[in-house]
N, C-alpha and C. Protein backbone atom coordinates (compact mmCIF):
# COMPACT_ATOMS: atom_id res chain seq x y z
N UNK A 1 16.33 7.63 15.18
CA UNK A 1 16.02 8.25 13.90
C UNK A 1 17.33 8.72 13.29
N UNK A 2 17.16 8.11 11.73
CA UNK A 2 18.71 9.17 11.37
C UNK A 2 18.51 9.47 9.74
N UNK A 3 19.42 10.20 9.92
CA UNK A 3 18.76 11.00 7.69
C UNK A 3 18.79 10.08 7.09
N UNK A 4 19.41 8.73 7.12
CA UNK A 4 18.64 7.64 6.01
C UNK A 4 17.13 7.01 6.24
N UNK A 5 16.80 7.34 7.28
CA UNK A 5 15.27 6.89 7.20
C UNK A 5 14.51 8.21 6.93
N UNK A 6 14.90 9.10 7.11
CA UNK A 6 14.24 10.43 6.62
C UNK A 6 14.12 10.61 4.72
N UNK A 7 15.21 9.87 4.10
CA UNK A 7 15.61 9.81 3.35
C UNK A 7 14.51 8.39 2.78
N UNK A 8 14.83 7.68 3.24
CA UNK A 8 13.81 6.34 2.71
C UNK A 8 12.20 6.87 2.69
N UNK A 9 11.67 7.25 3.80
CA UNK A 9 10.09 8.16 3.76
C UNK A 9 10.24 9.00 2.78
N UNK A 10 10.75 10.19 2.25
CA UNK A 10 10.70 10.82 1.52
C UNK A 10 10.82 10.04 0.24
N UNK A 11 11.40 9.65 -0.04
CA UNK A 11 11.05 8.52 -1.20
C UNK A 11 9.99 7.76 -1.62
N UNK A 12 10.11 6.85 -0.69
CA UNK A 12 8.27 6.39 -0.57
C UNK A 12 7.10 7.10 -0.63
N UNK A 13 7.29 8.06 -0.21
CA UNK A 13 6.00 8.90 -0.42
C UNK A 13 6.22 9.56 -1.68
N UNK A 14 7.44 9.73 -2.68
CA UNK A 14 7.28 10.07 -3.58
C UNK A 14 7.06 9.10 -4.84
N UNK A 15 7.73 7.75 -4.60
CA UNK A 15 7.17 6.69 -5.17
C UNK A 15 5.92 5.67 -5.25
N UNK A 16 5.04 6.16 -3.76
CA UNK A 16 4.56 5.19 -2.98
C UNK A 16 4.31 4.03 -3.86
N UNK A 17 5.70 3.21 -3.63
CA UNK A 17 5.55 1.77 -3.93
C UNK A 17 7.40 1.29 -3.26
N UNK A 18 7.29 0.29 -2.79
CA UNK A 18 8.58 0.22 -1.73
C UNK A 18 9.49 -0.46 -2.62
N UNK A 19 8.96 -1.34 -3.76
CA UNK A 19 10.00 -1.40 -4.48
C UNK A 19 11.28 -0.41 -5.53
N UNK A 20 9.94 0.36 -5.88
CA UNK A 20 10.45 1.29 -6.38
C UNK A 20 11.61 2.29 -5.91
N UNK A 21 10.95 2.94 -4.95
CA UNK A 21 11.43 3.53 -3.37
C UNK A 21 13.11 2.81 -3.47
N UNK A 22 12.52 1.60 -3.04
CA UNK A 22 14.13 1.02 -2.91
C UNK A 22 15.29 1.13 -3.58
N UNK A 23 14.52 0.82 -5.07
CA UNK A 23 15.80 0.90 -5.99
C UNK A 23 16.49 2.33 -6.28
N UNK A 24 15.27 3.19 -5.82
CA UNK A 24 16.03 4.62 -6.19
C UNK A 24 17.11 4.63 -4.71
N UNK A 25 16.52 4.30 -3.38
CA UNK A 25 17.61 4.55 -2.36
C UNK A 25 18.51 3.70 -2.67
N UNK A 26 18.78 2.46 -3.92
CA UNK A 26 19.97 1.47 -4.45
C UNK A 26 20.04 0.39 -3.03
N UNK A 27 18.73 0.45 -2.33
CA UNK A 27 18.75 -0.57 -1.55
C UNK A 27 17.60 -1.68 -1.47
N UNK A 28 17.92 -3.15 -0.75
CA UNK A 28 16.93 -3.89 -1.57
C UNK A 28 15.66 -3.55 -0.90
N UNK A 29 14.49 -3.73 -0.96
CA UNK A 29 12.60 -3.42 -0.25
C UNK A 29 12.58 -4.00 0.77
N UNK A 30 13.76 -5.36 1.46
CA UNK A 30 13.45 -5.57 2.82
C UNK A 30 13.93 -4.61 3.92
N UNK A 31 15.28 -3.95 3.56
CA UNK A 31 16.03 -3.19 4.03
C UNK A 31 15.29 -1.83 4.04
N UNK A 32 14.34 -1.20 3.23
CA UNK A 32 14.17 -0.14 3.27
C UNK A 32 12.77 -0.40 4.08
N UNK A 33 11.66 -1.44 4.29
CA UNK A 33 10.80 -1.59 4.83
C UNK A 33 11.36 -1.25 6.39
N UNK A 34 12.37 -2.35 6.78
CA UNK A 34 12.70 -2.43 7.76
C UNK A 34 12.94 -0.94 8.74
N UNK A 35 13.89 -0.55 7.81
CA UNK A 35 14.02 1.11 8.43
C UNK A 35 12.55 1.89 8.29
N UNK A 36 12.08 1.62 7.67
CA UNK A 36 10.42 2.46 7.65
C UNK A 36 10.22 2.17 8.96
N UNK A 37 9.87 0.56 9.04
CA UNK A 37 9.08 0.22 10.02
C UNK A 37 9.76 0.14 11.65
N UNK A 38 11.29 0.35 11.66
CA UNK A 38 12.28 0.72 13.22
C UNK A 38 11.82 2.17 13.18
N UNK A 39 11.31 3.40 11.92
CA UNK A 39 11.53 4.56 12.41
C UNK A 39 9.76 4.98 12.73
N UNK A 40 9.36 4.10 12.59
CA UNK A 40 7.34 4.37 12.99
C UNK A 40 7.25 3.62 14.24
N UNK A 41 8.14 2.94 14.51
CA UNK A 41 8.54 2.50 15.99
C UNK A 41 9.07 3.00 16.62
N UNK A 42 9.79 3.65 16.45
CA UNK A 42 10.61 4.82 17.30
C UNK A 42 9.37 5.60 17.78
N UNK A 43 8.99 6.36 16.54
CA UNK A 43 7.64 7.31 16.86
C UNK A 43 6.58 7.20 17.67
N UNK A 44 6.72 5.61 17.07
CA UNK A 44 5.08 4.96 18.08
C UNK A 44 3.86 5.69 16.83
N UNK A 45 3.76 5.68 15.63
CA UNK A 45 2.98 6.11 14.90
C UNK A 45 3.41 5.29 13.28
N UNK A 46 2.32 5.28 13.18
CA UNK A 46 2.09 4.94 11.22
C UNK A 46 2.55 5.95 10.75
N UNK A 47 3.07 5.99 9.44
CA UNK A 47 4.08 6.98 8.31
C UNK A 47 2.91 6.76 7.16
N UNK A 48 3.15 5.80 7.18
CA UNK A 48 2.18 5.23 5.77
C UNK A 48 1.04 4.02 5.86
N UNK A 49 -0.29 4.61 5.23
CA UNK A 49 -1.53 3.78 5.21
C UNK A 49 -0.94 2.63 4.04
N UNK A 50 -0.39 1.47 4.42
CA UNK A 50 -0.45 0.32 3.36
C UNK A 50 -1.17 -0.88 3.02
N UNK A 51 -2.41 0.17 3.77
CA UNK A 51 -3.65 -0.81 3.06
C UNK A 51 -4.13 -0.69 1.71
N UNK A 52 -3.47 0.72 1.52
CA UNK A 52 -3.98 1.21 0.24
C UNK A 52 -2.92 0.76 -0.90
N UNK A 53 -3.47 0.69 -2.13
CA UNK A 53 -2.63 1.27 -3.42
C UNK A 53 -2.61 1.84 -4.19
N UNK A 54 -1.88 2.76 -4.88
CA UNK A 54 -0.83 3.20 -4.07
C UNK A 54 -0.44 3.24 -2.73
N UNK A 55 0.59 3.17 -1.72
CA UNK A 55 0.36 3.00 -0.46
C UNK A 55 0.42 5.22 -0.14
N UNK A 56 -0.50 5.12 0.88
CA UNK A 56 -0.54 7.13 0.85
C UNK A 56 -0.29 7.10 2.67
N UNK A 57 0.51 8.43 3.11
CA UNK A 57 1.06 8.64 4.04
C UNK A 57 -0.74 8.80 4.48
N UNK A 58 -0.42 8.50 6.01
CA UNK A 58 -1.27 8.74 7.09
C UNK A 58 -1.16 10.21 7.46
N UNK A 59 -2.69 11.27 8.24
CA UNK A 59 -2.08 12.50 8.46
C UNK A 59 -1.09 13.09 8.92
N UNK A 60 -0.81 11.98 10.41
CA UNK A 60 0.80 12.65 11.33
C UNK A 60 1.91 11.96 10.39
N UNK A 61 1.39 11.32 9.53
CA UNK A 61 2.80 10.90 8.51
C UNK A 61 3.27 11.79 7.37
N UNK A 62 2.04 12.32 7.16
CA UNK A 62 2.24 13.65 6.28
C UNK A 62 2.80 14.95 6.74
N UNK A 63 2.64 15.53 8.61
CA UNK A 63 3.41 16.09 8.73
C UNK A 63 4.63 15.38 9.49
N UNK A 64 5.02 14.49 9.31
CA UNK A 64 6.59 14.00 9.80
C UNK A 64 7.37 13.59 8.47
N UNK A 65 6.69 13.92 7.27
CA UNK A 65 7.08 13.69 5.62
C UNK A 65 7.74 15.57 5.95
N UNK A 66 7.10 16.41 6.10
CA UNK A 66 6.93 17.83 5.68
C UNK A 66 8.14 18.16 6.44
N UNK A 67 7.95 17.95 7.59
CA UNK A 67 9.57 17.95 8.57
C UNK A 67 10.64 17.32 8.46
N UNK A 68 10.44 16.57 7.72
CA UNK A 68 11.66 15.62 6.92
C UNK A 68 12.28 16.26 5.99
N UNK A 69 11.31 16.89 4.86
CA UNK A 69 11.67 17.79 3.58
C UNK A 69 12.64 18.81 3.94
N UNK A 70 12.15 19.40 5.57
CA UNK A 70 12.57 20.25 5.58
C UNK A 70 14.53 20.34 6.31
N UNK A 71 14.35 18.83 6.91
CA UNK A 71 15.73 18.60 7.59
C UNK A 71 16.20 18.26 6.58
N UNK A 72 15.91 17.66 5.61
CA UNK A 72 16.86 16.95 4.40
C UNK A 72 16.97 18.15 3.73
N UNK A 73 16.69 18.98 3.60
CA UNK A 73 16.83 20.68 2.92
C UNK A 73 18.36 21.15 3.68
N UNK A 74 18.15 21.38 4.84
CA UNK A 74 19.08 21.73 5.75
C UNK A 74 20.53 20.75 5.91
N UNK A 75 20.34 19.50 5.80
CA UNK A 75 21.43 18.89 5.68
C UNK A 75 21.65 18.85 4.38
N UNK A 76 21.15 18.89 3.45
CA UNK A 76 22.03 19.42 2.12
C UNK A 76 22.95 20.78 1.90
N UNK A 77 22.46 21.61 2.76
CA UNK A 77 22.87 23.19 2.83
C UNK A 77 24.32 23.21 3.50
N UNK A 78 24.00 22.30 4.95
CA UNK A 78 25.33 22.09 5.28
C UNK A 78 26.55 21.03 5.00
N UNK A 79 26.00 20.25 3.91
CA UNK A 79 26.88 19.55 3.30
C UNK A 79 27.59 20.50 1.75
């Protein structure tokens, strides 16, 4: 896990749409899928229901979104 995939989820869930998502992280939708989908592998858990559309975070994806907010808070503080 590392703050650019913390960084890519938080996006997505604020865009939920991966293209979109992407262009705001200025990276292309395979690249940002990819890291979605190495960091829900790491976890061993779904981030996001993308059966749906809009695509909407799953519950333990919603709190691993909330803990994200809150490290990306903190590494802004110490940057």
């Amino acid at each position: 896990m590392n703050i650019q995939q913390l960084e890519y989820i938080q996006a997505l869930d604020k865009f939920r749409h991966f293209g979109r998502a992407a262009d705001f992280c200025q990276v292309t939708q395979p690249t940002l899928s990819t890291m979605i989908q190495k960091l829900e592998d790491e976890l061993g858990v779904k981030i996001f229901d993308r059966s749906h559309q809009p695509i909407i975070p799953t519950a333990v994806g919603r709190r691993i979104l909330d803990q994200a907010a809150v490290i990306l808070l903190q590494v802004a503080q110490v940057k």
